[in-house]
N, C-alpha and C. Protein backbone atom coordinates (compact mmCIF):
# COMPACT_ATOMS: atom_id res chain seq x y z
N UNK A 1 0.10 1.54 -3.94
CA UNK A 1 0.93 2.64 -3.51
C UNK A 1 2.39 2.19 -3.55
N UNK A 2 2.89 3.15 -4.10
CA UNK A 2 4.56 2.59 -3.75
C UNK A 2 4.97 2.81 -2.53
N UNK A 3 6.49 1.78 -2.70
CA UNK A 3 7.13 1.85 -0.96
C UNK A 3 7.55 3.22 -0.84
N UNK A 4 8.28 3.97 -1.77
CA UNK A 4 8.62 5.70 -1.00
C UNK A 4 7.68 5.98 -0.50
N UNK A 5 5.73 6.09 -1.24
CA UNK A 5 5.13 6.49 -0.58
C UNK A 5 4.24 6.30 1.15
N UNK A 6 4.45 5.14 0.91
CA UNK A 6 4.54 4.30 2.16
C UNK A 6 5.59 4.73 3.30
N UNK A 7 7.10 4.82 3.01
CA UNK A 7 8.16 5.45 3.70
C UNK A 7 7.57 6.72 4.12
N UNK A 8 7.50 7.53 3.45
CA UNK A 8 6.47 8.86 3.66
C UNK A 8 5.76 8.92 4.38
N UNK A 9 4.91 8.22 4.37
CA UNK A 9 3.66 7.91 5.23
C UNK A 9 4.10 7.74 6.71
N UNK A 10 4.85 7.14 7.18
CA UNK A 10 5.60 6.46 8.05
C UNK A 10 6.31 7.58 8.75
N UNK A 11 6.69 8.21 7.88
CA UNK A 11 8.16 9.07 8.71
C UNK A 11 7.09 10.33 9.10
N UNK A 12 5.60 10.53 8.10
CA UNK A 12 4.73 11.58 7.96
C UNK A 12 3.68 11.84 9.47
N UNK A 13 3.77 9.95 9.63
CA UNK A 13 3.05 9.71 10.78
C UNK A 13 3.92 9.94 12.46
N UNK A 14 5.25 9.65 12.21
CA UNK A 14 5.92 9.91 13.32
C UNK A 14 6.27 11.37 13.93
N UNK A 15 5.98 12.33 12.48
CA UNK A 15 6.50 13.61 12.96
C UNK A 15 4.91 14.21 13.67
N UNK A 16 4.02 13.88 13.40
CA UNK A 16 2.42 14.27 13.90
C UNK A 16 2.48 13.73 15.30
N UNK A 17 3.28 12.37 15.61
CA UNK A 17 3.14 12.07 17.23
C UNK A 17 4.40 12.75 18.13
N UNK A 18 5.27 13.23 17.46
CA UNK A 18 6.43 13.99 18.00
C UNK A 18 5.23 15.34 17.93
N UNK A 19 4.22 15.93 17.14
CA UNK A 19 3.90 17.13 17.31
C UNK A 19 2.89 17.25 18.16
N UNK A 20 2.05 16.20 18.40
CA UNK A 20 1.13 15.95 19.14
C UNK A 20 1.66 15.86 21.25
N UNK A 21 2.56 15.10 21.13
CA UNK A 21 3.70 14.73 22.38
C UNK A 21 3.92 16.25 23.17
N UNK A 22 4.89 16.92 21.68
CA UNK A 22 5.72 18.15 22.35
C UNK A 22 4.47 19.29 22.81
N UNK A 23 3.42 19.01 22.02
CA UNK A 23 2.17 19.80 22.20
C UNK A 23 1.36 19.55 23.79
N UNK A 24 1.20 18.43 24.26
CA UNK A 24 0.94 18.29 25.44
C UNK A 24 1.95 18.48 26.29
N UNK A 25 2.98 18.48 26.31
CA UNK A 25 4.10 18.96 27.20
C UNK A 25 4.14 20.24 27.06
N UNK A 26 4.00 21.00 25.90
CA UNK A 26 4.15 22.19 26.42
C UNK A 26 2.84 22.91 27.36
N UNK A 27 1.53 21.99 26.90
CA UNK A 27 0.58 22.79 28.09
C UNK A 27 0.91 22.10 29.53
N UNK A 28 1.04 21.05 29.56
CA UNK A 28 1.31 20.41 30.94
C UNK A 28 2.66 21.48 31.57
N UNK A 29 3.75 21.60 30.95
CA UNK A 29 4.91 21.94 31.95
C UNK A 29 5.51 23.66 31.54
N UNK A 30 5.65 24.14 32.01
CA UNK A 30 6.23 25.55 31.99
C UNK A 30 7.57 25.57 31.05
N UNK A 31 7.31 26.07 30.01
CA UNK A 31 8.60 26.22 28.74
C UNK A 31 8.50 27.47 28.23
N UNK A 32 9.93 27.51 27.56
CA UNK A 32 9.57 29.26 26.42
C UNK A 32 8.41 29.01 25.72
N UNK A 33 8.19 30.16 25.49
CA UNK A 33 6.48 30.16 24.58
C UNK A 33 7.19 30.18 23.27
N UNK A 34 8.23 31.11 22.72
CA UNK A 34 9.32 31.53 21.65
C UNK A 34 9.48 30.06 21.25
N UNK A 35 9.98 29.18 21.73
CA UNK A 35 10.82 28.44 21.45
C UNK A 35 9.84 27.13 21.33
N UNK A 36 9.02 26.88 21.95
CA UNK A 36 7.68 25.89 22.04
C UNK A 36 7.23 26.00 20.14
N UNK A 37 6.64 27.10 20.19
CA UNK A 37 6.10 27.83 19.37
C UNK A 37 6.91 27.60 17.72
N UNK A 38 8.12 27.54 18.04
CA UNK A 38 9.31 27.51 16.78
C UNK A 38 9.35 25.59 16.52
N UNK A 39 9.20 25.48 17.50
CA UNK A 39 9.09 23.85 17.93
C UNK A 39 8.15 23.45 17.17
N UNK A 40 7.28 23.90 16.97
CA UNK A 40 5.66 23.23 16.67
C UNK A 40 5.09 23.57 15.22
N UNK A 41 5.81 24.63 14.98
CA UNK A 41 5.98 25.08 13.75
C UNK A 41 6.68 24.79 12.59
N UNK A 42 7.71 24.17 13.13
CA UNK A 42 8.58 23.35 12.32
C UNK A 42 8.31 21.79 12.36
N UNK A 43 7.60 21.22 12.82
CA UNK A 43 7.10 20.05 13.03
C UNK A 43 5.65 19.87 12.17
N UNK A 44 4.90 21.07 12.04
CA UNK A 44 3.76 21.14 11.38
C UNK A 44 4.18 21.52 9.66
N UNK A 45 5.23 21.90 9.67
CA UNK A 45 5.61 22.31 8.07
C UNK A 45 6.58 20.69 7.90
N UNK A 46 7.37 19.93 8.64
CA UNK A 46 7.37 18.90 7.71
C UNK A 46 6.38 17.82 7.85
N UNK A 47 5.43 17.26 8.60
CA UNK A 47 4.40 16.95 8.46
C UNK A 47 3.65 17.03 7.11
N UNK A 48 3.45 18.59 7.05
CA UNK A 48 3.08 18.70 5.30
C UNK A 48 3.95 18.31 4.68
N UNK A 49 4.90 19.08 4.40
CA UNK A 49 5.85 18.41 3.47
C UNK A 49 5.90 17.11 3.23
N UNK A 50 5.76 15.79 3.99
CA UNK A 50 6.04 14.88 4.17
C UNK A 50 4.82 13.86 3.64
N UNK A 51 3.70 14.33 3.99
CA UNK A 51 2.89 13.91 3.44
C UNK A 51 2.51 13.49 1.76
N UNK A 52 2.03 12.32 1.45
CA UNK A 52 2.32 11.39 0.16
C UNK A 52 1.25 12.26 -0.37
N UNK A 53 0.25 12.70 0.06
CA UNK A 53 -1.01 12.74 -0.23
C UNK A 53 -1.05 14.12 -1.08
N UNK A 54 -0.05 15.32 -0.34
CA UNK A 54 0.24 16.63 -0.35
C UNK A 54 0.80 16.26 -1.91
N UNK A 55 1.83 15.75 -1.33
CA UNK A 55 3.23 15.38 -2.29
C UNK A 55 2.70 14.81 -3.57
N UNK A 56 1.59 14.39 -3.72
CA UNK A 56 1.42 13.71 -5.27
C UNK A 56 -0.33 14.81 -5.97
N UNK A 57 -0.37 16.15 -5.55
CA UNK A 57 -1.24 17.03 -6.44
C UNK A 57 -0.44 17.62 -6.78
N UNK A 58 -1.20 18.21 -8.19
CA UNK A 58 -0.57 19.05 -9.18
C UNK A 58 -0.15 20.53 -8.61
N UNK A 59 -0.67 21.09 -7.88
CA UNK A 59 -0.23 22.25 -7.03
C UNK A 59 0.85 22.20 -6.59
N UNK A 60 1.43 20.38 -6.14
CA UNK A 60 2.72 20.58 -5.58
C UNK A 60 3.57 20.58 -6.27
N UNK A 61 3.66 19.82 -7.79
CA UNK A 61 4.50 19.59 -8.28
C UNK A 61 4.64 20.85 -9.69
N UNK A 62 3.49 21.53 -9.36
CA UNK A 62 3.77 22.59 -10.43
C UNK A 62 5.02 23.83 -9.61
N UNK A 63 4.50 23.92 -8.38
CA UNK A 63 5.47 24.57 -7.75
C UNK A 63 6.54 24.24 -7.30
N UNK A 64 7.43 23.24 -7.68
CA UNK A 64 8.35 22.97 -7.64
C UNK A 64 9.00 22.58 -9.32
N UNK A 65 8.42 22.85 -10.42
CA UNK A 65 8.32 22.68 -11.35
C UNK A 65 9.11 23.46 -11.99
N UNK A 66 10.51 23.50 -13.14
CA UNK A 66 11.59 24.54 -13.27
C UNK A 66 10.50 25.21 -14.23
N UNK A 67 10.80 26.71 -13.87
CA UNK A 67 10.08 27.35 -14.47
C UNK A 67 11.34 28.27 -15.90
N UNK A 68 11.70 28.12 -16.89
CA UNK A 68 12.60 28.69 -17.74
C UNK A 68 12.01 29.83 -18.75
């Protein structure tokens, strides 16, 4: 595996324990639901994003692929 993908991996794994964290805090303590919710959502889309695994099928790279 290469090191970007490795870096990836890494930064892929930290945003899942930041989503996992903010996820038990929000059932433990009284917060906006709006804003929890926007929180967790944006943490779960770069997670994917971030992921090496996502990041190296043809689905991903066709869709990001210039289309002319």
């Amino acid at each position: 595996m290469k090191t970007k993908n490795w870096f990836m991996a890494i930064i892929e794994s930290a945003i899942w324990y930041a989503f996992i964290y903010y996820f038990l805090y929000i059932i433990k303590n009284p917060v906006d639901l709006r804003q929890g919710a926007s929180i967790l959502l944006v943490l779960s889309y770069l997670g994917i994003i971030t992921c090496p695994w996502i990041r190296n099928t043809e689905a991903w790279k066709n869709m990001w692929e210039d289309k002319k």
